[in-house]
PDB file of N, CA and C in Angstrom:
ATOM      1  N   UNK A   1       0.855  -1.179   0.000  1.00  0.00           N
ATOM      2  CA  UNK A   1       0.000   0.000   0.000  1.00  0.00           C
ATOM      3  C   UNK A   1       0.897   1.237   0.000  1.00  0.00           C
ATOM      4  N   UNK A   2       0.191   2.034  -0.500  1.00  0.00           N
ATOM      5  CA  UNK A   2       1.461   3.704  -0.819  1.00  0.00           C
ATOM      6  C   UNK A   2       1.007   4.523   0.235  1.00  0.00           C
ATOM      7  N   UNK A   3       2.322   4.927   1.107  1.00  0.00           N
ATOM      8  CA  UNK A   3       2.395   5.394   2.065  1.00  0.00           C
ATOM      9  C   UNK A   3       1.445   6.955   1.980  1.00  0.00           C
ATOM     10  N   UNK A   4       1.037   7.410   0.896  1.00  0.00           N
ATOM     11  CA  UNK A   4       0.092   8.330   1.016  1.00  0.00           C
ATOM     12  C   UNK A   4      -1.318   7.945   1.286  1.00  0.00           C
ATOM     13  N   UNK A   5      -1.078   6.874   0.177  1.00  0.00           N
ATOM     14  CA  UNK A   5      -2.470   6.475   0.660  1.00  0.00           C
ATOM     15  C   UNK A   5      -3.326   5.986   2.297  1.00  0.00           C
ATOM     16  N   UNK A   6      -2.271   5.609   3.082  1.00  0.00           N
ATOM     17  CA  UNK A   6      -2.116   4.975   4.526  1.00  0.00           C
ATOM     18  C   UNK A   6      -2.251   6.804   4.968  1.00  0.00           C
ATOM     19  N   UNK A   7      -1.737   7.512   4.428  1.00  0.00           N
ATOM     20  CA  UNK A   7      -2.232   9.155   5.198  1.00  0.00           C
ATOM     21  C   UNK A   7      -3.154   9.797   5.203  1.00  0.00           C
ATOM     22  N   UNK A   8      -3.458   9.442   3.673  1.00  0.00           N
ATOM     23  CA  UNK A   8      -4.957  10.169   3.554  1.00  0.00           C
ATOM     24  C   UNK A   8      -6.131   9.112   4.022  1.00  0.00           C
ATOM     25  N   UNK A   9      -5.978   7.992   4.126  1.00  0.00           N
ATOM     26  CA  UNK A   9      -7.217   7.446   4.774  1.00  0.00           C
ATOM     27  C   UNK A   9      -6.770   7.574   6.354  1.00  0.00           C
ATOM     28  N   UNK A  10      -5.792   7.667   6.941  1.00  0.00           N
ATOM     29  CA  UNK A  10      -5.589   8.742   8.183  1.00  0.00           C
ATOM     30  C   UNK A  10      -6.263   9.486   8.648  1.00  0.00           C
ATOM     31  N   UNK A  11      -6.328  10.806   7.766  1.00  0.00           N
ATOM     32  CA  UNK A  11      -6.554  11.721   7.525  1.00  0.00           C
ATOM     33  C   UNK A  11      -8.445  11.791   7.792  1.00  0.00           C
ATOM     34  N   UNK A  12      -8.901  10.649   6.774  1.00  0.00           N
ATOM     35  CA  UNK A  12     -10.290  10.653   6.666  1.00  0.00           C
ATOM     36  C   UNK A  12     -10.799   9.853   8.138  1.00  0.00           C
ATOM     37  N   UNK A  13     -10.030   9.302   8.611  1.00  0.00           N
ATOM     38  CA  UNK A  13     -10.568   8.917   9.716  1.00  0.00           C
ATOM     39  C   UNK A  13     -10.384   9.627  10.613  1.00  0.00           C
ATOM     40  N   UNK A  14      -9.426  10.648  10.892  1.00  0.00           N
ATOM     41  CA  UNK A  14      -9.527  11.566  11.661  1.00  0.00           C
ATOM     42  C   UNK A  14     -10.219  12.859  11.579  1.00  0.00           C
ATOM     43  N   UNK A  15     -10.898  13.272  10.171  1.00  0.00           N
ATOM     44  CA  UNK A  15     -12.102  13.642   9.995  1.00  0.00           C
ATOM     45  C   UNK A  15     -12.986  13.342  10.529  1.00  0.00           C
ATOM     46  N   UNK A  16     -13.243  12.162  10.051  1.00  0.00           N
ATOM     47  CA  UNK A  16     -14.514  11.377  10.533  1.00  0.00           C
ATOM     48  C   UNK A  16     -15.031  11.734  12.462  1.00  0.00           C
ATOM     49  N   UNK A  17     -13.511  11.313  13.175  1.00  0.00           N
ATOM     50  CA  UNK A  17     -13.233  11.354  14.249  1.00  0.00           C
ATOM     51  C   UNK A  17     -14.108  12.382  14.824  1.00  0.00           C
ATOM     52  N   UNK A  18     -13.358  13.703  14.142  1.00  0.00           N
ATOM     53  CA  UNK A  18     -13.838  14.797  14.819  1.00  0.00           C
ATOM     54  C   UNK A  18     -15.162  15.483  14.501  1.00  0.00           C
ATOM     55  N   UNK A  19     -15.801  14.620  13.317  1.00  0.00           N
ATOM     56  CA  UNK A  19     -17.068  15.087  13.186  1.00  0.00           C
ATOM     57  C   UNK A  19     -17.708  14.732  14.068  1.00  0.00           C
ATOM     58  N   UNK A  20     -17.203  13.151  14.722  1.00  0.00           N
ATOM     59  CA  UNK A  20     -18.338  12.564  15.629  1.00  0.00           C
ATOM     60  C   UNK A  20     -18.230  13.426  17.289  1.00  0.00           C
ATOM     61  N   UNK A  21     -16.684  13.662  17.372  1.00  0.00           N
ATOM     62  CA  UNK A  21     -16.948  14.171  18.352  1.00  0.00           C
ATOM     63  C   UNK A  21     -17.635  15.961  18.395  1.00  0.00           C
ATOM     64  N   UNK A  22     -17.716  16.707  17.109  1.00  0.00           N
ATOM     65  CA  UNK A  22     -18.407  17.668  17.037  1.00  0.00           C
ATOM     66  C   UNK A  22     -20.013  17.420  17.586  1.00  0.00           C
ATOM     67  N   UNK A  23     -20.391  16.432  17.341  1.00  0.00           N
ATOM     68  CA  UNK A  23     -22.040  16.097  17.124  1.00  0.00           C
ATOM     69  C   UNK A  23     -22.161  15.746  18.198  1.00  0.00           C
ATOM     70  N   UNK A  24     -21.129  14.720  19.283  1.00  0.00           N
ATOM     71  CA  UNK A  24     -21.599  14.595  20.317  1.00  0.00           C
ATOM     72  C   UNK A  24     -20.928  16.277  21.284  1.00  0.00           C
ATOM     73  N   UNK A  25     -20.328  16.568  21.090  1.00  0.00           N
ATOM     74  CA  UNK A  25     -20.217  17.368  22.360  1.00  0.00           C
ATOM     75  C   UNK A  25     -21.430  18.881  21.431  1.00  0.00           C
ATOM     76  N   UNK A  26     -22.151  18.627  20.991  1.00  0.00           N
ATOM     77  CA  UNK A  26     -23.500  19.323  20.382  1.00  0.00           C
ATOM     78  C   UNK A  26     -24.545  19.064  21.422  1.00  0.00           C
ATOM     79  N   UNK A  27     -24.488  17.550  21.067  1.00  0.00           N
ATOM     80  CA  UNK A  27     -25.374  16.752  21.803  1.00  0.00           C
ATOM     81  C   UNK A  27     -25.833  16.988  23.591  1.00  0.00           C
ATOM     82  N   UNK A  28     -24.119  16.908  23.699  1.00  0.00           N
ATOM     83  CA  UNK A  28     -23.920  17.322  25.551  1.00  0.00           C
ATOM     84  C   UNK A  28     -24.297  19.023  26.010  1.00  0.00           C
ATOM     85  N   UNK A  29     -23.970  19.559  24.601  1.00  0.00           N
ATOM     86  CA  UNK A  29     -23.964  21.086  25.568  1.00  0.00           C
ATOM     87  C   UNK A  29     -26.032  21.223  25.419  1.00  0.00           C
ATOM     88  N   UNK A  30     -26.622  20.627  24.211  1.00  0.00           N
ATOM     89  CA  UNK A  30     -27.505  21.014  24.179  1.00  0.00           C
ATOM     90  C   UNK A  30     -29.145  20.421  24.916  1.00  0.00           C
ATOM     91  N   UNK A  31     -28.413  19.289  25.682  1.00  0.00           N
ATOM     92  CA  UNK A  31     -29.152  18.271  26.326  1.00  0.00           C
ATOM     93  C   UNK A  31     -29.476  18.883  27.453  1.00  0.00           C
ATOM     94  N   UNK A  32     -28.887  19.523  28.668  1.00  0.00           N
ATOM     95  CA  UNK A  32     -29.274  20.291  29.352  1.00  0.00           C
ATOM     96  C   UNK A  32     -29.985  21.568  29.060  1.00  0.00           C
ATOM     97  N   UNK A  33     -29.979  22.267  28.250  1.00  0.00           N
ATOM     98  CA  UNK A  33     -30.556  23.131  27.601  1.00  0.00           C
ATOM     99  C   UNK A  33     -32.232  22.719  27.251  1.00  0.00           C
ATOM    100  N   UNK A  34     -32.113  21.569  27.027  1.00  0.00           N
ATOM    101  CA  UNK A  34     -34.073  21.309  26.253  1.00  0.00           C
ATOM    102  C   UNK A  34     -34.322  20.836  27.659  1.00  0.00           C
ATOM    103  N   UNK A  35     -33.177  20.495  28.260  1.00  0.00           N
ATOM    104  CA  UNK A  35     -33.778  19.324  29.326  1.00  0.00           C
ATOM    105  C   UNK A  35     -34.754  20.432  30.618  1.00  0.00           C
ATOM    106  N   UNK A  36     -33.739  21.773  30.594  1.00  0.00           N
ATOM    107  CA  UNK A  36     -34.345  22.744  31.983  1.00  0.00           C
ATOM    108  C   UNK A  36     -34.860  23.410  30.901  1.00  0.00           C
ATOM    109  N   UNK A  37     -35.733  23.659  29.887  1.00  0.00           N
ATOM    110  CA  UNK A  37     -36.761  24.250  29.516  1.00  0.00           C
ATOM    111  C   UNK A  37     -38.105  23.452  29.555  1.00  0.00           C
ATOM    112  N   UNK A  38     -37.689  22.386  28.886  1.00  0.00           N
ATOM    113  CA  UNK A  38     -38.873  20.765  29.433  1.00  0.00           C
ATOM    114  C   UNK A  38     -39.619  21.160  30.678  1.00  0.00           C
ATOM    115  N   UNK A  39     -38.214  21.168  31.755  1.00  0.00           N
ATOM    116  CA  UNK A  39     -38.462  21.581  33.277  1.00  0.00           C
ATOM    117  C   UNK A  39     -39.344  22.520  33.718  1.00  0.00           C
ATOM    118  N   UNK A  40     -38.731  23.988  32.797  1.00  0.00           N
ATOM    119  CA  UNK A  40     -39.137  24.550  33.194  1.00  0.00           C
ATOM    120  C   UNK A  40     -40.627  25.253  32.666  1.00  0.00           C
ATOM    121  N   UNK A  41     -41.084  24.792  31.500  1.00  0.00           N
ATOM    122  CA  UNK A  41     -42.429  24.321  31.009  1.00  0.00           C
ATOM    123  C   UNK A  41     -43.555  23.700  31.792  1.00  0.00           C
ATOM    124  N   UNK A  42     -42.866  22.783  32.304  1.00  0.00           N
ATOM    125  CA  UNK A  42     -43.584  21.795  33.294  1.00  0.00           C
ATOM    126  C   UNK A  42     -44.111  22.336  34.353  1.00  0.00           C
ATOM    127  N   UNK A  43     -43.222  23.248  35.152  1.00  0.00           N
ATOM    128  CA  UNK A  43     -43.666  23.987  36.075  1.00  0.00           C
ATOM    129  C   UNK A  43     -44.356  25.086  36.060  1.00  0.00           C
ATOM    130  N   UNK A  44     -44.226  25.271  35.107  1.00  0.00           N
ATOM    131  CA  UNK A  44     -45.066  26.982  34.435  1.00  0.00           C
ATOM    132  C   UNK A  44     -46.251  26.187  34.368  1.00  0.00           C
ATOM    133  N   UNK A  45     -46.365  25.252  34.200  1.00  0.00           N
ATOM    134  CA  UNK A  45     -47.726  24.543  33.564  1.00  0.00           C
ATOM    135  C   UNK A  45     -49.095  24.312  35.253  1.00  0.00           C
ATOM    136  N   UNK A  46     -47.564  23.711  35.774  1.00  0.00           N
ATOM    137  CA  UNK A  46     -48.254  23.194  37.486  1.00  0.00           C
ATOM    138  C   UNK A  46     -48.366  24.791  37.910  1.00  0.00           C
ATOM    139  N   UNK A  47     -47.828  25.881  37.818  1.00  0.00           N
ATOM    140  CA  UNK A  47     -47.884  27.446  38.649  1.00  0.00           C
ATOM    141  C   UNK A  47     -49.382  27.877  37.935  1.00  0.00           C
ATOM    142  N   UNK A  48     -49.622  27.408  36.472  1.00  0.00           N
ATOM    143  CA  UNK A  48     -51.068  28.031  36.175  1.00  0.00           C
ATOM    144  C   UNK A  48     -52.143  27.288  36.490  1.00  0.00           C
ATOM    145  N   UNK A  49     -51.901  26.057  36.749  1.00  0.00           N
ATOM    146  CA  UNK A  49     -53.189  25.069  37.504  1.00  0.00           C
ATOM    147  C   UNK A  49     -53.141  25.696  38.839  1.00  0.00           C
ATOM    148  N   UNK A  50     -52.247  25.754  39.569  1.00  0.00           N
ATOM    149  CA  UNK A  50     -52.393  25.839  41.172  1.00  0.00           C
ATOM    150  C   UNK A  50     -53.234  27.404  40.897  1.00  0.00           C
ATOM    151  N   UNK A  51     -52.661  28.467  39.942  1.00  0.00           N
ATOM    152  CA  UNK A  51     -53.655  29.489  39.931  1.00  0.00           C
ATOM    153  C   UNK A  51     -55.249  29.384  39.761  1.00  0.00           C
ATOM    154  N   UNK A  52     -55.033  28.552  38.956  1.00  0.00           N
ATOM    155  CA  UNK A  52     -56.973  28.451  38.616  1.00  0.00           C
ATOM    156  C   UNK A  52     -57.323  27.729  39.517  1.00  0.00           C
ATOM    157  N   UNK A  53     -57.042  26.826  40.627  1.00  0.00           N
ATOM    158  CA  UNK A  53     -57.448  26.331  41.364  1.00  0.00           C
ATOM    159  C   UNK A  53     -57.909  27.139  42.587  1.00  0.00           C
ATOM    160  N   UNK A  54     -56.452  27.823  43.015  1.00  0.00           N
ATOM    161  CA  UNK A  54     -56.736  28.999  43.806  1.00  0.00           C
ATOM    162  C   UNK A  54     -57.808  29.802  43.148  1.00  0.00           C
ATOM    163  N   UNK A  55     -58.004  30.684  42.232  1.00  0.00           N
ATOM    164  CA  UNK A  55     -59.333  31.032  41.920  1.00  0.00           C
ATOM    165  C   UNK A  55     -60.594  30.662  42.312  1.00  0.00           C
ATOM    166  N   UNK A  56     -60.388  29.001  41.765  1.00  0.00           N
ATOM    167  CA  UNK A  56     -61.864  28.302  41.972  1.00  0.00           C
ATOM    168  C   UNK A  56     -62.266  28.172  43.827  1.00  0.00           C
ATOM    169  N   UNK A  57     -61.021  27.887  44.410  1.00  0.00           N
ATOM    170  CA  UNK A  57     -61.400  28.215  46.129  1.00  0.00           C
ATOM    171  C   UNK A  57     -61.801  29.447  46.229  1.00  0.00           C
ATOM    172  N   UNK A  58     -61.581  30.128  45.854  1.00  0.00           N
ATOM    173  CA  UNK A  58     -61.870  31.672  46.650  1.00  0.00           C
ATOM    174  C   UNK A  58     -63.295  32.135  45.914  1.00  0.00           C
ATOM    175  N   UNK A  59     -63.410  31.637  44.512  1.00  0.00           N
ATOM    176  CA  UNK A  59     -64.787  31.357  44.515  1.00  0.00           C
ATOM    177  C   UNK A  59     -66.037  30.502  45.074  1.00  0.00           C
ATOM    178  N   UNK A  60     -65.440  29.883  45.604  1.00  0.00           N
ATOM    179  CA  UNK A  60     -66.366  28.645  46.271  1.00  0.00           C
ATOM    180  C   UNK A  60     -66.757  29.104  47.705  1.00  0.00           C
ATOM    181  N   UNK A  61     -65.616  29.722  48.662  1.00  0.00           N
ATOM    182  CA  UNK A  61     -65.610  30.240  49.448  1.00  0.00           C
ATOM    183  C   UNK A  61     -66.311  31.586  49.552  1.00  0.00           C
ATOM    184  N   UNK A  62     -66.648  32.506  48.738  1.00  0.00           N
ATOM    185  CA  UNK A  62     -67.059  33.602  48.365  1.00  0.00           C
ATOM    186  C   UNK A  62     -68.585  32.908  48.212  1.00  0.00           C
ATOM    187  N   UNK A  63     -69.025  32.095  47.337  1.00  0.00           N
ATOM    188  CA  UNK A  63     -70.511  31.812  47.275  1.00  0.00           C
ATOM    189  C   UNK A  63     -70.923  30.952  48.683  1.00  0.00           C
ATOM    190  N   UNK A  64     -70.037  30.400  49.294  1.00  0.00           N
ATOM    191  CA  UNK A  64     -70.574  29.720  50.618  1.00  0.00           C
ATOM    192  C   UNK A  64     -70.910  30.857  51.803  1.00  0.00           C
ATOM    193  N   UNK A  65     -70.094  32.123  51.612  1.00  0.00           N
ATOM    194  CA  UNK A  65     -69.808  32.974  52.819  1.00  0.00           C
ATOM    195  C   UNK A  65     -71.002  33.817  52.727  1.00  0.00           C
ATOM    196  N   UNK A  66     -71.535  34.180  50.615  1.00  0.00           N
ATOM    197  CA  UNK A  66     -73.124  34.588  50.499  1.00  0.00           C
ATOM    198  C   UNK A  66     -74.262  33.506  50.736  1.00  0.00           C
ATOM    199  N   UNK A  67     -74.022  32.120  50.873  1.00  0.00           N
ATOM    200  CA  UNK A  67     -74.673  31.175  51.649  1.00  0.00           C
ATOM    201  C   UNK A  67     -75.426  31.130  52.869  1.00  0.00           C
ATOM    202  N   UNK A  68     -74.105  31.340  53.894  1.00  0.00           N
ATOM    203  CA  UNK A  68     -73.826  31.569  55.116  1.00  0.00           C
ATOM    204  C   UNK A  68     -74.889  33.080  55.478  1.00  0.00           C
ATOM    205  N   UNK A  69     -74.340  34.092  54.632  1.00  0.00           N
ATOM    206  CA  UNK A  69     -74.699  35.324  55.710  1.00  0.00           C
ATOM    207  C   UNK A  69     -76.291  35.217  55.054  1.00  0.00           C
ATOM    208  N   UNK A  70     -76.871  34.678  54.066  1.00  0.00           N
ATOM    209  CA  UNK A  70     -78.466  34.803  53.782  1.00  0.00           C
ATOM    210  C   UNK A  70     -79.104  33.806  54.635  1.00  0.00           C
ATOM    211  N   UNK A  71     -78.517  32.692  55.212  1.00  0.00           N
ATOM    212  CA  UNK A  71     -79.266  31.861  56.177  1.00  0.00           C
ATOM    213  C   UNK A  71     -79.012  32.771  57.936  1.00  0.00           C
ATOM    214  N   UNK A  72     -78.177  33.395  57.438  1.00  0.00           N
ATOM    215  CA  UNK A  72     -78.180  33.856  59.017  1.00  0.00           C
ATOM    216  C   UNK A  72     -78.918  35.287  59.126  1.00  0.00           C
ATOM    217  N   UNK A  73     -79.472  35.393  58.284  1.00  0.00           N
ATOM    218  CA  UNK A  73     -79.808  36.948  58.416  1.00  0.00           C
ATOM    219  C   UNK A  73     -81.302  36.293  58.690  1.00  0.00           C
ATOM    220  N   UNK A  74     -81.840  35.248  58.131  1.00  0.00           N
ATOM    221  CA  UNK A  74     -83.265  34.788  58.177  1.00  0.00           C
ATOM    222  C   UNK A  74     -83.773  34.207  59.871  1.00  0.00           C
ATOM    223  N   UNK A  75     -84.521  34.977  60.377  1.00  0.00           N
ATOM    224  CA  UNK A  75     -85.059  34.536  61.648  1.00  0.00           C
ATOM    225  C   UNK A  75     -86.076  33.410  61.220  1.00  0.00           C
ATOM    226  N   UNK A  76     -85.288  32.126  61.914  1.00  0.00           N
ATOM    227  CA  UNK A  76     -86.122  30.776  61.787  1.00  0.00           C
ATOM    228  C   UNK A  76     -87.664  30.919  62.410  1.00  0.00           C
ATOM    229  N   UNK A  77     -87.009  32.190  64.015  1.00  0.00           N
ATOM    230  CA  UNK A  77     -88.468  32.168  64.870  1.00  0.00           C
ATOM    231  C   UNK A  77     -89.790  32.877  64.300  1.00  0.00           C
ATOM    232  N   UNK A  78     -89.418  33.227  63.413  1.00  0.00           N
ATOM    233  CA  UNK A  78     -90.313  34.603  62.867  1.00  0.00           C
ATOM    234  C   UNK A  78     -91.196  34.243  61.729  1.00  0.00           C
ATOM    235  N   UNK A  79     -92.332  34.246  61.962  1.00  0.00           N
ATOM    236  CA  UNK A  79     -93.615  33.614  61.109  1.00  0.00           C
ATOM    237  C   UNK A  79     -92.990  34.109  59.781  1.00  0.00           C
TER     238      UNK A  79
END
């Protein structure tokens, strides 16, 4: 085999090499990146349920408390 040829397929494998390691260290920087937006999606998601929930208590509580004060304003004793 001709000693160029033994260089340039060298050569192509050390291409090769560094493409793969281009793609993986792509891979690494960008994996944490989707991974705490995922995250932080997720939680944005649980912060707007716990809001509408809170809503829905303070509505519930609000129609029980106009519940409350119309039964108490009514005298049971009173024809």
């Amino acid at each position: 085999m001709n000693p160029n040829d033994i260089i340039a397929h060298q050569q192509a494998l050390l291409q090769n090499a560094q493409t793969w390691l281009f793609a993986y260290s792509a891979f690494l920087l960008a994996s944490p990146i989707i991974g705490g937006w995922v995250l932080y999606m997720f939680y944005a998601r649980l912060r707007d349920i716990g809001d509408e929930l809170r809503k829905l208590r303070i509505a519930c509580e609000f129609a029980r408390g106009r519940e409350s004060s119309n039964q108490a304003s009514e005298n049971p004793f009173r024809p």
